[in-house]
PDB file of N, CA and C in Angstrom:
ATOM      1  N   UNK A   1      38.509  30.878  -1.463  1.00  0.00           N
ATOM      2  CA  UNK A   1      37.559  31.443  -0.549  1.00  0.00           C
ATOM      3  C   UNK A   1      37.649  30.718   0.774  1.00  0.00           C
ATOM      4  N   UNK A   2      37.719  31.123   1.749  1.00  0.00           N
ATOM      5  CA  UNK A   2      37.650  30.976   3.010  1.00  0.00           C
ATOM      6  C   UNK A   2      37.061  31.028   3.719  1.00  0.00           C
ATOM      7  N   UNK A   3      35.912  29.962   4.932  1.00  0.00           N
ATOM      8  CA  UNK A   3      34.646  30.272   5.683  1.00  0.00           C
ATOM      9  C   UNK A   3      35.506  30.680   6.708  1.00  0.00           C
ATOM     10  N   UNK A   4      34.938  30.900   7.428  1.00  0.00           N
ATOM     11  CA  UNK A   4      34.754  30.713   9.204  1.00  0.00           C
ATOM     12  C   UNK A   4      33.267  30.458   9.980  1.00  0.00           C
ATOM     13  N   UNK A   5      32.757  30.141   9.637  1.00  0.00           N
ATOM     14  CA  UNK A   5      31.893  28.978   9.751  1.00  0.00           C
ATOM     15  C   UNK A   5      32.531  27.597  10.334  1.00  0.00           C
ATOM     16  N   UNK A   6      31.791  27.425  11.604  1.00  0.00           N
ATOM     17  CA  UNK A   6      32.030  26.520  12.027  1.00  0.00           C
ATOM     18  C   UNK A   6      30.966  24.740  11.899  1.00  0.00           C
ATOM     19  N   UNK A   7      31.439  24.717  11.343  1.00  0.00           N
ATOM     20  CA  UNK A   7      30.285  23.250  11.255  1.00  0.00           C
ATOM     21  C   UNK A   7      30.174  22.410  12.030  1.00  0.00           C
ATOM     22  N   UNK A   8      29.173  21.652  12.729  1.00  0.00           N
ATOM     23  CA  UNK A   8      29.002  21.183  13.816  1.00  0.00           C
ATOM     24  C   UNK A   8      29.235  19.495  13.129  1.00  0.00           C
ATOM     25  N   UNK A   9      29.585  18.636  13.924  1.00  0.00           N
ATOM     26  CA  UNK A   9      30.548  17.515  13.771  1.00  0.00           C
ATOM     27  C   UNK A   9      29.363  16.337  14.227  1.00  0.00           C
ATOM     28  N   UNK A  10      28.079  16.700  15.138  1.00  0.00           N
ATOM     29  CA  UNK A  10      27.063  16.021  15.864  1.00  0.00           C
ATOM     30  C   UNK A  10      26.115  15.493  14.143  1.00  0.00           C
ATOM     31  N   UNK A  11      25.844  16.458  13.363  1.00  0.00           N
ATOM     32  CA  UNK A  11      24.992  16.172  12.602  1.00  0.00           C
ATOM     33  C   UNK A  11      25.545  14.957  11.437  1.00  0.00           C
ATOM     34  N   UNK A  12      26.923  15.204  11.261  1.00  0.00           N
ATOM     35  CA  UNK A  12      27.899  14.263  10.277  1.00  0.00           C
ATOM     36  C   UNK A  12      27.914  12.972  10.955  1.00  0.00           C
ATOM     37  N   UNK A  13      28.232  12.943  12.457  1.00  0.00           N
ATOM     38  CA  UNK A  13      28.018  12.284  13.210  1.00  0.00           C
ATOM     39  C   UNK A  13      27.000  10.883  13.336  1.00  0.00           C
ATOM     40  N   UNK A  14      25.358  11.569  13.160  1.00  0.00           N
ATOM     41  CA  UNK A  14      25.007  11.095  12.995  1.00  0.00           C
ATOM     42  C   UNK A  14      24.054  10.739  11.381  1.00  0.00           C
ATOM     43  N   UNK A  15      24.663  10.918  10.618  1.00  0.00           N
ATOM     44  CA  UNK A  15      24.347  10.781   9.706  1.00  0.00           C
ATOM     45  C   UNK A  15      25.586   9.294   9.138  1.00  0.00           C
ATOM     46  N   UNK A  16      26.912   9.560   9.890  1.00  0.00           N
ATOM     47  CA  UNK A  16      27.660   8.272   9.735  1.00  0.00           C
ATOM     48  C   UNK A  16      26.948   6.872  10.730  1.00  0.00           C
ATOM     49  N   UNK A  17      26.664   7.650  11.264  1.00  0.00           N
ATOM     50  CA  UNK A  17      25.338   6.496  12.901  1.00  0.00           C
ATOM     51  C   UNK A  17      24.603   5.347  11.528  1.00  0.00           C
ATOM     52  N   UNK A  18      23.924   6.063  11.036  1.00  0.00           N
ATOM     53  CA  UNK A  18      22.929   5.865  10.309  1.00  0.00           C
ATOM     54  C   UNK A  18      23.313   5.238   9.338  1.00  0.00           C
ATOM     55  N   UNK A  19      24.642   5.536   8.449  1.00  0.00           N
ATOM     56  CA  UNK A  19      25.380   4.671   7.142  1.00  0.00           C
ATOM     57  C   UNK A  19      25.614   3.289   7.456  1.00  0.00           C
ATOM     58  N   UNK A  20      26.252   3.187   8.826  1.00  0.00           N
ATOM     59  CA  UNK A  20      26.753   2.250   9.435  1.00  0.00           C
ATOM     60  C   UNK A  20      25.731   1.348  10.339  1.00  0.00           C
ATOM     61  N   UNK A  21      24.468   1.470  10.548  1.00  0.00           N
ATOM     62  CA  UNK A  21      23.503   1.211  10.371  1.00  0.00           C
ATOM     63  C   UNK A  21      23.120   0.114   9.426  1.00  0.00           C
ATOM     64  N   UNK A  22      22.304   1.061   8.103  1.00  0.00           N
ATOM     65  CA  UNK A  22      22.089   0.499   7.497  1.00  0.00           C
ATOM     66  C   UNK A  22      22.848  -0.579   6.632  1.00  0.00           C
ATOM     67  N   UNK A  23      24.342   0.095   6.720  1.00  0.00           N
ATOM     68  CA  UNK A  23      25.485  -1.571   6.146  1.00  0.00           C
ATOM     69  C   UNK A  23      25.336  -2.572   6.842  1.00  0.00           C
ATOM     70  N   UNK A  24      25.040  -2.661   8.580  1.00  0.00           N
ATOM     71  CA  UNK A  24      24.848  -3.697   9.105  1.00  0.00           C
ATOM     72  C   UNK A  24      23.838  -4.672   9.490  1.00  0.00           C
ATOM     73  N   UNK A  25      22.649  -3.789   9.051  1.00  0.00           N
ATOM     74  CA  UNK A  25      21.577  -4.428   8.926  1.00  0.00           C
ATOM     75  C   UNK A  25      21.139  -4.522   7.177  1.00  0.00           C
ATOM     76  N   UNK A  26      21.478  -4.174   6.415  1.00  0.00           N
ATOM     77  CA  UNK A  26      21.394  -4.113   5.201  1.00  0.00           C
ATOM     78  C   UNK A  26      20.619  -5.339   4.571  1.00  0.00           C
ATOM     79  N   UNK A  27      20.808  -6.411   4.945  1.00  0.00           N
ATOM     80  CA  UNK A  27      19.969  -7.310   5.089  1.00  0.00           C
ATOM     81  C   UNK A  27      18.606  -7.486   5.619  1.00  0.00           C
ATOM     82  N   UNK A  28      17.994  -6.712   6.516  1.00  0.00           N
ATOM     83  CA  UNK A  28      17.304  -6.539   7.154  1.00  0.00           C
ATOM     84  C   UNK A  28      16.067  -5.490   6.700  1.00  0.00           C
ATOM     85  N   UNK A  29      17.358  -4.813   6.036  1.00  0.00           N
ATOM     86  CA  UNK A  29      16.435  -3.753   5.651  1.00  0.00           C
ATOM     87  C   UNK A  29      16.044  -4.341   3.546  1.00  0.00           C
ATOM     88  N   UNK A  30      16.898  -5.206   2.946  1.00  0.00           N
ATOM     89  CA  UNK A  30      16.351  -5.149   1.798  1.00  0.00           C
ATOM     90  C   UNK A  30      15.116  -6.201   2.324  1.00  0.00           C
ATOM     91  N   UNK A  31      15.033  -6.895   3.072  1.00  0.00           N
ATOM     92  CA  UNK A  31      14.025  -8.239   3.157  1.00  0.00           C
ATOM     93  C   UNK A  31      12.755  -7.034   3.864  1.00  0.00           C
ATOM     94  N   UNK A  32      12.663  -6.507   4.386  1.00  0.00           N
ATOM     95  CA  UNK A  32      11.643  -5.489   4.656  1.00  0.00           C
ATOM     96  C   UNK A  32      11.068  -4.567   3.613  1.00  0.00           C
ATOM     97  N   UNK A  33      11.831  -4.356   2.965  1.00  0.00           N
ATOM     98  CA  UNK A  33      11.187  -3.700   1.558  1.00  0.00           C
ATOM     99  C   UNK A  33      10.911  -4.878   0.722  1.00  0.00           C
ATOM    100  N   UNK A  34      10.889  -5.823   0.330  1.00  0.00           N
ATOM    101  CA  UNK A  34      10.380  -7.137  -0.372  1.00  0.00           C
ATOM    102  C   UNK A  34       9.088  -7.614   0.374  1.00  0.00           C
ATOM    103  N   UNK A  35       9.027  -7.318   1.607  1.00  0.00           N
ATOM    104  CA  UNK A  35       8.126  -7.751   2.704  1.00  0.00           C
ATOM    105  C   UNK A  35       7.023  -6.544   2.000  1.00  0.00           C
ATOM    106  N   UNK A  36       7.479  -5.427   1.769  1.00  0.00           N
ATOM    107  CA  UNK A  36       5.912  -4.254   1.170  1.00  0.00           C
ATOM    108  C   UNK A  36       6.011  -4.199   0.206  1.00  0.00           C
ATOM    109  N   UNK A  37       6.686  -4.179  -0.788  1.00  0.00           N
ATOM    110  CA  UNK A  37       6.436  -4.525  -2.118  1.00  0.00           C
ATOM    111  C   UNK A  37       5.862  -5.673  -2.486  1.00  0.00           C
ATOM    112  N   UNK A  38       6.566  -6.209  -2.426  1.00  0.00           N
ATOM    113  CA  UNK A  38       6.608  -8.380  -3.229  1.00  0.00           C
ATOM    114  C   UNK A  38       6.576  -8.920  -2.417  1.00  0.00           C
ATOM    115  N   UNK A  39       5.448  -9.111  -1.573  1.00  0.00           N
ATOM    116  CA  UNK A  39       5.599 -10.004  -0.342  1.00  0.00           C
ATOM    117  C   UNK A  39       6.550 -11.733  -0.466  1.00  0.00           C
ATOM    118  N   UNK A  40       6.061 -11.823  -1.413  1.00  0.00           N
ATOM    119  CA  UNK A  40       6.502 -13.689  -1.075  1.00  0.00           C
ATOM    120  C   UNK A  40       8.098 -13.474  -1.752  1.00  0.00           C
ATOM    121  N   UNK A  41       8.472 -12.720  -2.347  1.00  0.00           N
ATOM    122  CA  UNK A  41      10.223 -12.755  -2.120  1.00  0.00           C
ATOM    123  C   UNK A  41      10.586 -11.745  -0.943  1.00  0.00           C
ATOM    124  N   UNK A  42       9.854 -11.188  -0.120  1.00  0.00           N
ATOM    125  CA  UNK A  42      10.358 -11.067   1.055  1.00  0.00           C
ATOM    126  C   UNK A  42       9.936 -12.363   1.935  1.00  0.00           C
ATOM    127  N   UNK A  43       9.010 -13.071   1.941  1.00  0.00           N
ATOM    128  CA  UNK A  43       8.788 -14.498   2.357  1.00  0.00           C
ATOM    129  C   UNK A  43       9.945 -14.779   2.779  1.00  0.00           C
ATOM    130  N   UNK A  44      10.604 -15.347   1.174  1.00  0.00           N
ATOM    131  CA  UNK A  44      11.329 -16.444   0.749  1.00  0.00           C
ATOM    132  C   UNK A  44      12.767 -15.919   1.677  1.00  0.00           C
ATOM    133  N   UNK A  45      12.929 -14.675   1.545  1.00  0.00           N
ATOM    134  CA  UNK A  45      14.597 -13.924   1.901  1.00  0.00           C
ATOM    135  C   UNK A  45      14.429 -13.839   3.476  1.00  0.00           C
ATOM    136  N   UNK A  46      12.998 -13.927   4.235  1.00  0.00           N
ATOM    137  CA  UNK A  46      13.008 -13.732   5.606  1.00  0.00           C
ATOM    138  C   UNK A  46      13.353 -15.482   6.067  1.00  0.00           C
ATOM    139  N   UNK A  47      13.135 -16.149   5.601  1.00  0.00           N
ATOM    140  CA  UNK A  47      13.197 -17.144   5.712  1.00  0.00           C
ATOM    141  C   UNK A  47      14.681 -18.385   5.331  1.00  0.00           C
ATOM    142  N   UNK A  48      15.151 -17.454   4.368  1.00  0.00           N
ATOM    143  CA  UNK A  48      16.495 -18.236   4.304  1.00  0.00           C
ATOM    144  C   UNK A  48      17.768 -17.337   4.383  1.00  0.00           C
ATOM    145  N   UNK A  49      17.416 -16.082   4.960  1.00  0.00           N
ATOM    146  CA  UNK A  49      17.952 -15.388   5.902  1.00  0.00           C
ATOM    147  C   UNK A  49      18.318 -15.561   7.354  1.00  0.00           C
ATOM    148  N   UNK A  50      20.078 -16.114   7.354  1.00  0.00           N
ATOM    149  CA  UNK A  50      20.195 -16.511   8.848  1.00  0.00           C
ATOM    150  C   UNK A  50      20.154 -15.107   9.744  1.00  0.00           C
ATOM    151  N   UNK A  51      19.761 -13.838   9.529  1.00  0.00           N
ATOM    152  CA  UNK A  51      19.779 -12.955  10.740  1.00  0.00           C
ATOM    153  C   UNK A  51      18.747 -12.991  11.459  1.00  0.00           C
ATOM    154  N   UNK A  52      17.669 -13.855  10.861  1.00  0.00           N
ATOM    155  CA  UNK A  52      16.529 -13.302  12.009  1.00  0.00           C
ATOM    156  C   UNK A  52      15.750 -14.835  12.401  1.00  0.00           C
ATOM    157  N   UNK A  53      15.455 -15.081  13.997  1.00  0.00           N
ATOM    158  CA  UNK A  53      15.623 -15.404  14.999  1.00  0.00           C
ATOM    159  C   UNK A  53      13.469 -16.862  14.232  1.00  0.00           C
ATOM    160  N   UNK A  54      13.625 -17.667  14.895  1.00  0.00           N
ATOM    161  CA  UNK A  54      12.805 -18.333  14.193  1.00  0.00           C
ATOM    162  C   UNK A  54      11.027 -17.864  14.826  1.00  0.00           C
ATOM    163  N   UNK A  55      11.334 -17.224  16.061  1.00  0.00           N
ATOM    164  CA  UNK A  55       9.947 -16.257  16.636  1.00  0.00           C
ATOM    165  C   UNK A  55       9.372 -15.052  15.596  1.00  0.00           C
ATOM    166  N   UNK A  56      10.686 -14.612  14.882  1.00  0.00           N
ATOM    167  CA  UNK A  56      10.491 -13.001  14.327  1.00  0.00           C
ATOM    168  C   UNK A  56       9.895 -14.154  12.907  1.00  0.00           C
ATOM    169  N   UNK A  57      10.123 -15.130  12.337  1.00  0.00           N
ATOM    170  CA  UNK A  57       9.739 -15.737  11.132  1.00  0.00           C
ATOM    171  C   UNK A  57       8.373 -15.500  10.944  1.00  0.00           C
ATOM    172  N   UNK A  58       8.203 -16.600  11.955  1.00  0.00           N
ATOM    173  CA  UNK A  58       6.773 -16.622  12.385  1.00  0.00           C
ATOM    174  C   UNK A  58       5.837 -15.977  12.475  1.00  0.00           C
ATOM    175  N   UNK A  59       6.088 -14.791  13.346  1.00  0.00           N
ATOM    176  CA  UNK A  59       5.407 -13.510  13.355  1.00  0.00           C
ATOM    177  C   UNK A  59       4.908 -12.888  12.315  1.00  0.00           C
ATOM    178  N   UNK A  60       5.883 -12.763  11.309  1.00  0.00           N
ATOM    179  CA  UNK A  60       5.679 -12.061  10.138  1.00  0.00           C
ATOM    180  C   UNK A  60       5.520 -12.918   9.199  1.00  0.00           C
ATOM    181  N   UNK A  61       5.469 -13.911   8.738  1.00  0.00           N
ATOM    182  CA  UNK A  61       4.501 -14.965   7.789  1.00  0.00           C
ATOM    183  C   UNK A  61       2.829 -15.233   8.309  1.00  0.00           C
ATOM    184  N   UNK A  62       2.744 -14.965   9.896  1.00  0.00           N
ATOM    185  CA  UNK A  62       1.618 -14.820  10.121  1.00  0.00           C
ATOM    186  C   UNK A  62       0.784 -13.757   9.963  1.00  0.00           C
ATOM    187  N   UNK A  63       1.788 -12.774  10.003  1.00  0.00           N
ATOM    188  CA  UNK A  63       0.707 -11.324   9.456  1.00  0.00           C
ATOM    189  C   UNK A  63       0.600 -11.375   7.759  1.00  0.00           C
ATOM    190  N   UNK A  64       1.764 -12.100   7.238  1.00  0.00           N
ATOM    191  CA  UNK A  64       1.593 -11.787   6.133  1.00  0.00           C
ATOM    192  C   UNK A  64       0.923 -12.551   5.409  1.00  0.00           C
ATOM    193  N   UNK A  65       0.364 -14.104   5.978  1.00  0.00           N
ATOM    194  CA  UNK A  65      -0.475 -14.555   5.570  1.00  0.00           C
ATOM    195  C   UNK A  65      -2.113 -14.198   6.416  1.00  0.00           C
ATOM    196  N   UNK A  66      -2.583 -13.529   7.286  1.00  0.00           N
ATOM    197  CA  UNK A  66      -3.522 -12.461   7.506  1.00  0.00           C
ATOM    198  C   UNK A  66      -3.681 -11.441   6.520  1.00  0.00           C
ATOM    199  N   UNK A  67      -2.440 -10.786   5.730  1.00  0.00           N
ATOM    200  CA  UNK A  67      -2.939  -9.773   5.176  1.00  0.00           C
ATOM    201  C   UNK A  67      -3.853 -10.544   3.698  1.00  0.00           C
ATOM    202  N   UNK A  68      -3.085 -11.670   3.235  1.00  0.00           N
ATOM    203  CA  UNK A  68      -3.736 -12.204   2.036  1.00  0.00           C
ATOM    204  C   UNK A  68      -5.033 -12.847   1.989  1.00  0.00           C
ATOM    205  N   UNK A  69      -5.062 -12.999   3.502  1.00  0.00           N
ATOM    206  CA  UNK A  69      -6.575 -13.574   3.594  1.00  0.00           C
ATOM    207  C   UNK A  69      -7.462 -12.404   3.692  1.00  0.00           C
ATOM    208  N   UNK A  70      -7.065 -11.027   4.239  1.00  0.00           N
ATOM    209  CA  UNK A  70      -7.927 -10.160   4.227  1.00  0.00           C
ATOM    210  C   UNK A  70      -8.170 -10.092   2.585  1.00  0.00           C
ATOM    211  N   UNK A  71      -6.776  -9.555   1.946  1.00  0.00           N
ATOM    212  CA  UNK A  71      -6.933  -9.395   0.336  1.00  0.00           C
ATOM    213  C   UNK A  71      -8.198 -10.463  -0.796  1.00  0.00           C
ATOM    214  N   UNK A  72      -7.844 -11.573  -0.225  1.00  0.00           N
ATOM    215  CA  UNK A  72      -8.931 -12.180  -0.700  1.00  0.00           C
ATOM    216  C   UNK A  72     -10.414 -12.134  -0.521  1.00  0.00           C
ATOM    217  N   UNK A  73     -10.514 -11.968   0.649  1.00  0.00           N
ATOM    218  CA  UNK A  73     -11.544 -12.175   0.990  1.00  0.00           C
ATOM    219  C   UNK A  73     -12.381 -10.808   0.841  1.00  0.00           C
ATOM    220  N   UNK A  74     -11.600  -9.857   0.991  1.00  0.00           N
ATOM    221  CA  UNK A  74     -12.631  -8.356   0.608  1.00  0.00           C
ATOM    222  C   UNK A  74     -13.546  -8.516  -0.751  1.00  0.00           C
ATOM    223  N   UNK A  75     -14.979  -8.046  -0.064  1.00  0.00           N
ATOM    224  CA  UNK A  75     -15.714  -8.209  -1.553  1.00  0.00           C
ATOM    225  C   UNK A  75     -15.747  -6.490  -1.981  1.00  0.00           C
ATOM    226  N   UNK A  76     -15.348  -7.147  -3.163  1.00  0.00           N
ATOM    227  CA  UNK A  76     -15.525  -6.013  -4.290  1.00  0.00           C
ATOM    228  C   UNK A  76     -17.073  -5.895  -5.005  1.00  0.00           C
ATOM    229  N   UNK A  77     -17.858  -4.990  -5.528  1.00  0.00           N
ATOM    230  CA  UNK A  77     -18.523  -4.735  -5.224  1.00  0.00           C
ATOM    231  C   UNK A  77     -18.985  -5.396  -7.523  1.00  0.00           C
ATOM    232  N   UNK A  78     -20.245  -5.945  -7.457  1.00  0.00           N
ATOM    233  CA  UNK A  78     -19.754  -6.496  -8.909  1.00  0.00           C
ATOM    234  C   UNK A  78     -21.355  -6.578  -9.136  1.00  0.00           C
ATOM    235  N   UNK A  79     -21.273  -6.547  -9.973  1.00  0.00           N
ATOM    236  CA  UNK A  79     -23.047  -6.198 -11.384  1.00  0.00           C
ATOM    237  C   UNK A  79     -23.037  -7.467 -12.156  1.00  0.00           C
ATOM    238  N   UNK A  80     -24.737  -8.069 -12.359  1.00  0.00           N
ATOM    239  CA  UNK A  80     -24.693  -9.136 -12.905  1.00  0.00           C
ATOM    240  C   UNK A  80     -24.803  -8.956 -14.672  1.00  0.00           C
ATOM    241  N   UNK A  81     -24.078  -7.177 -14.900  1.00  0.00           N
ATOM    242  CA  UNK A  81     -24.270  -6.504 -16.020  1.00  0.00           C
ATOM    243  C   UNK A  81     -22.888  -6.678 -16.567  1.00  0.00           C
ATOM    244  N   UNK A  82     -22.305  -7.642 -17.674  1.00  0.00           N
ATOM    245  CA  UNK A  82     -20.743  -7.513 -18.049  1.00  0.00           C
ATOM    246  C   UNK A  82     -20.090  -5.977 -18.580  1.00  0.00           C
ATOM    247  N   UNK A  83     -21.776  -5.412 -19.107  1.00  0.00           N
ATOM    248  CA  UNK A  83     -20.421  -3.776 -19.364  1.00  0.00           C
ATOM    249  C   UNK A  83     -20.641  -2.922 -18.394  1.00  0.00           C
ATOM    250  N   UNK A  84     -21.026  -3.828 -17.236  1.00  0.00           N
ATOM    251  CA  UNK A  84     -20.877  -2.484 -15.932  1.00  0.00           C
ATOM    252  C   UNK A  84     -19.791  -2.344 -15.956  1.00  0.00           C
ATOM    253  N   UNK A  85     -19.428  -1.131 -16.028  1.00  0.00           N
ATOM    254  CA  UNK A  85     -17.940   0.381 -15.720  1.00  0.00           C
ATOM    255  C   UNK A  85     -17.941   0.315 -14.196  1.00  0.00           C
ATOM    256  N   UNK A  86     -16.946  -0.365 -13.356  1.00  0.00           N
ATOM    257  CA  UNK A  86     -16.932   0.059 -12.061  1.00  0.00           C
ATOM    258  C   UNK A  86     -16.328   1.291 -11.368  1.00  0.00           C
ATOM    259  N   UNK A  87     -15.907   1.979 -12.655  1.00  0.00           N
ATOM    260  CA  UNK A  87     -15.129   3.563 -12.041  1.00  0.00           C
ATOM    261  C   UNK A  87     -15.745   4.282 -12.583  1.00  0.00           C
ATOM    262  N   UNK A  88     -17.034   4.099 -13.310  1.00  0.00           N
ATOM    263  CA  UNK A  88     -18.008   4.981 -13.841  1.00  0.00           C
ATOM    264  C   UNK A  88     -19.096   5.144 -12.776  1.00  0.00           C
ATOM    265  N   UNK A  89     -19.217   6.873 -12.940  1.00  0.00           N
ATOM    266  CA  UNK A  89     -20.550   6.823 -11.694  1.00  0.00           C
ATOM    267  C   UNK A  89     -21.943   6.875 -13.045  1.00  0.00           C
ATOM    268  N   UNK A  90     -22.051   7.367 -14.028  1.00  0.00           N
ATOM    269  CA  UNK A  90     -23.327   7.162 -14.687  1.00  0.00           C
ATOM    270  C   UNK A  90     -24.242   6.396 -14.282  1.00  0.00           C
ATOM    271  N   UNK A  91     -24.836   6.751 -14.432  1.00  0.00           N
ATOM    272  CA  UNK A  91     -26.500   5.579 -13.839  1.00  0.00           C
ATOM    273  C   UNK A  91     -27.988   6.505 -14.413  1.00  0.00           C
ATOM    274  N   UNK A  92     -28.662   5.561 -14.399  1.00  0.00           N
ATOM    275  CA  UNK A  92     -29.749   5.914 -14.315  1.00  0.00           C
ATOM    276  C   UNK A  92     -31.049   5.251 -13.172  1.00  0.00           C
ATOM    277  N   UNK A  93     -31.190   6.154 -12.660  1.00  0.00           N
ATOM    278  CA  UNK A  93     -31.834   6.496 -10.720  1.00  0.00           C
ATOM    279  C   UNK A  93     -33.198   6.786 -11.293  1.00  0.00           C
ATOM    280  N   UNK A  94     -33.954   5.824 -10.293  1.00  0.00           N
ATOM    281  CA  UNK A  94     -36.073   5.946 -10.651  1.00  0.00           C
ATOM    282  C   UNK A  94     -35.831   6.145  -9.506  1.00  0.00           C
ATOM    283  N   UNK A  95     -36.687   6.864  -8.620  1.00  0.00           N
ATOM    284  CA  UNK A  95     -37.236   7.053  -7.488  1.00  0.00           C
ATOM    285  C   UNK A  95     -38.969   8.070  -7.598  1.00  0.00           C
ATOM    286  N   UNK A  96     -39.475   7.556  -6.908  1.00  0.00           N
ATOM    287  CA  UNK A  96     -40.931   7.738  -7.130  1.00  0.00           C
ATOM    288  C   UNK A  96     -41.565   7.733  -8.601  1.00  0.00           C
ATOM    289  N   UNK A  97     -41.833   9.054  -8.951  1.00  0.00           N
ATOM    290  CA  UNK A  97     -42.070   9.169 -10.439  1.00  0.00           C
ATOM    291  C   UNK A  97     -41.412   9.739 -11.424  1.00  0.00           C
ATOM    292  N   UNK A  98     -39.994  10.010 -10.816  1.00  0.00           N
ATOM    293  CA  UNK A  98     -38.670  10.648 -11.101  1.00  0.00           C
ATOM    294  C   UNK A  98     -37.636   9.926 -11.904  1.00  0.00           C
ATOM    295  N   UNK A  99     -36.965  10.042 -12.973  1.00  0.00           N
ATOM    296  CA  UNK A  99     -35.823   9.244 -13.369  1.00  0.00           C
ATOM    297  C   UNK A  99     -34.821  10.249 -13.354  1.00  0.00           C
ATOM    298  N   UNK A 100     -33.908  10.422 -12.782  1.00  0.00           N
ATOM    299  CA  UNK A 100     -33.050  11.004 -12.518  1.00  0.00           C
ATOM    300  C   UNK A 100     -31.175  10.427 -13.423  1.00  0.00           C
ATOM    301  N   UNK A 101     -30.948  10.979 -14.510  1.00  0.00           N
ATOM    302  CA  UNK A 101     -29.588  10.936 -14.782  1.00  0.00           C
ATOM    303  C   UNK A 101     -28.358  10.874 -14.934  1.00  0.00           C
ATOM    304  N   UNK A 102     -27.162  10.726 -14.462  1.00  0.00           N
ATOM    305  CA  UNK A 102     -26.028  10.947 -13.741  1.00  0.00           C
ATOM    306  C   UNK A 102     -24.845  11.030 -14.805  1.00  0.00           C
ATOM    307  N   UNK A 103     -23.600  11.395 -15.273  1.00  0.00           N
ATOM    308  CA  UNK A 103     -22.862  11.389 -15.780  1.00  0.00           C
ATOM    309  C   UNK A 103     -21.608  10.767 -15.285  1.00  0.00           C
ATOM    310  N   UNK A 104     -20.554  10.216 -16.069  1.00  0.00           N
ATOM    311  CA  UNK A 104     -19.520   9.827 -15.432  1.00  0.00           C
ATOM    312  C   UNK A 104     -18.903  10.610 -13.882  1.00  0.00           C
ATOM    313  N   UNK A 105     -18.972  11.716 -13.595  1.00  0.00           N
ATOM    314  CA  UNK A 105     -18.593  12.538 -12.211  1.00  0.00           C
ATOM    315  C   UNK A 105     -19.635  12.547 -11.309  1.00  0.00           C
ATOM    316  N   UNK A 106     -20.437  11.664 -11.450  1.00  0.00           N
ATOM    317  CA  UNK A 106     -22.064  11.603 -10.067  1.00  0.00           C
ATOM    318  C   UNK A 106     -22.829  12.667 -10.508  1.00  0.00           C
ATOM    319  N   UNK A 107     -22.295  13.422 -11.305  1.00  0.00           N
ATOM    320  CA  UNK A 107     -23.152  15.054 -11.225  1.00  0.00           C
ATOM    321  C   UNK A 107     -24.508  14.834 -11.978  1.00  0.00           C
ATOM    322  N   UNK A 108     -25.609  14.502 -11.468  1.00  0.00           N
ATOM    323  CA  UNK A 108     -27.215  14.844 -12.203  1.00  0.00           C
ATOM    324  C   UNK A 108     -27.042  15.572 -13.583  1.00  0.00           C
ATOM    325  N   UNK A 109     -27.464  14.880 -14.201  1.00  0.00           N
ATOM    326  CA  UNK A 109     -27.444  15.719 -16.130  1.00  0.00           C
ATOM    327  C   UNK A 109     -28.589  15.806 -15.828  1.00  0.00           C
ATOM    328  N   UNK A 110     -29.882  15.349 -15.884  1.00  0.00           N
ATOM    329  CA  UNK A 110     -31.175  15.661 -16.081  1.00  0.00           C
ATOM    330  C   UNK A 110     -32.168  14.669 -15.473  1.00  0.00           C
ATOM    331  N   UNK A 111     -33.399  15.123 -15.216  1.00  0.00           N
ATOM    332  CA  UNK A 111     -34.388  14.744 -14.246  1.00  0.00           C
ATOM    333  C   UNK A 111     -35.829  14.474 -15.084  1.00  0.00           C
ATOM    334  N   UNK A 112     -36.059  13.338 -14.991  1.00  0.00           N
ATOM    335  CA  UNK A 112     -37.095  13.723 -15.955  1.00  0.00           C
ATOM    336  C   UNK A 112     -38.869  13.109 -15.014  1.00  0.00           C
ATOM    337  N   UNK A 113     -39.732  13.681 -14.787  1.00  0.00           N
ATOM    338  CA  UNK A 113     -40.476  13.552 -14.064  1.00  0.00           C
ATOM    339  C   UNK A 113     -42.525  13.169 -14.367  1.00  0.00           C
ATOM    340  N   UNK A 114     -42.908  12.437 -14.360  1.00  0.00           N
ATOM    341  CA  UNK A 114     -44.260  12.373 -15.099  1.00  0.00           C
ATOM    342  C   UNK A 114     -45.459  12.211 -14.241  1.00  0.00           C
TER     343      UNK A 114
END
């Protein structure tokens, strides 16, 4: 079978741009994915990695020790109840003379009023 179709040479082009690219930074680019996955073996690989410059180190051990201090420090939200369910919405809600019900989905089961 035979085209005549002409295929354009710009798109192969740059799609070889891009191969050749990533072979030469290839380094660059696995220590950046370790950097969002597994931070501290992207740490370790940004760091005993001779491609990058001792400003760019810095930079990014400083955000990445910012992000762990955010991580830590976020409060999570915690009950002085040990079988509180924190992905459970159930509850049981008093308001005025009302006790109001809830089921695992927030949705009101029943209201009970006196």
């Amino acid at each position: 079978m035979h085209s005549n179709i002409q295929w354009s040479k710009e798109p192969k082009q740059k799609l070889l741009a891009l191969h050749d690219w990533f072979i030469s930074n290839r380094v660059a680019v696995i220590v950046a994915l370790l950097l969002i996955f597994t931070w501290p073996l992207g740490l370790y690989g940004l760091w005993k990695g001779k491609h990058f410059t001792v400003s760019l180190r810095w930079v990014v051990t400083g955000l990445m020790v910012l992000r762990a201090i955010y991580n830590f420090t976020t409060v999570t939200p915690q009950s002085s109840d040990p079988t509180y369910n924190y992905e459970s919405c159930a509850a049981t809600i008093t308001e005025g003379n009302c006790t109001y019900y809830r089921d695992d989905d927030c949705n009101v089961v029943a209201r009970l009023c006196e």
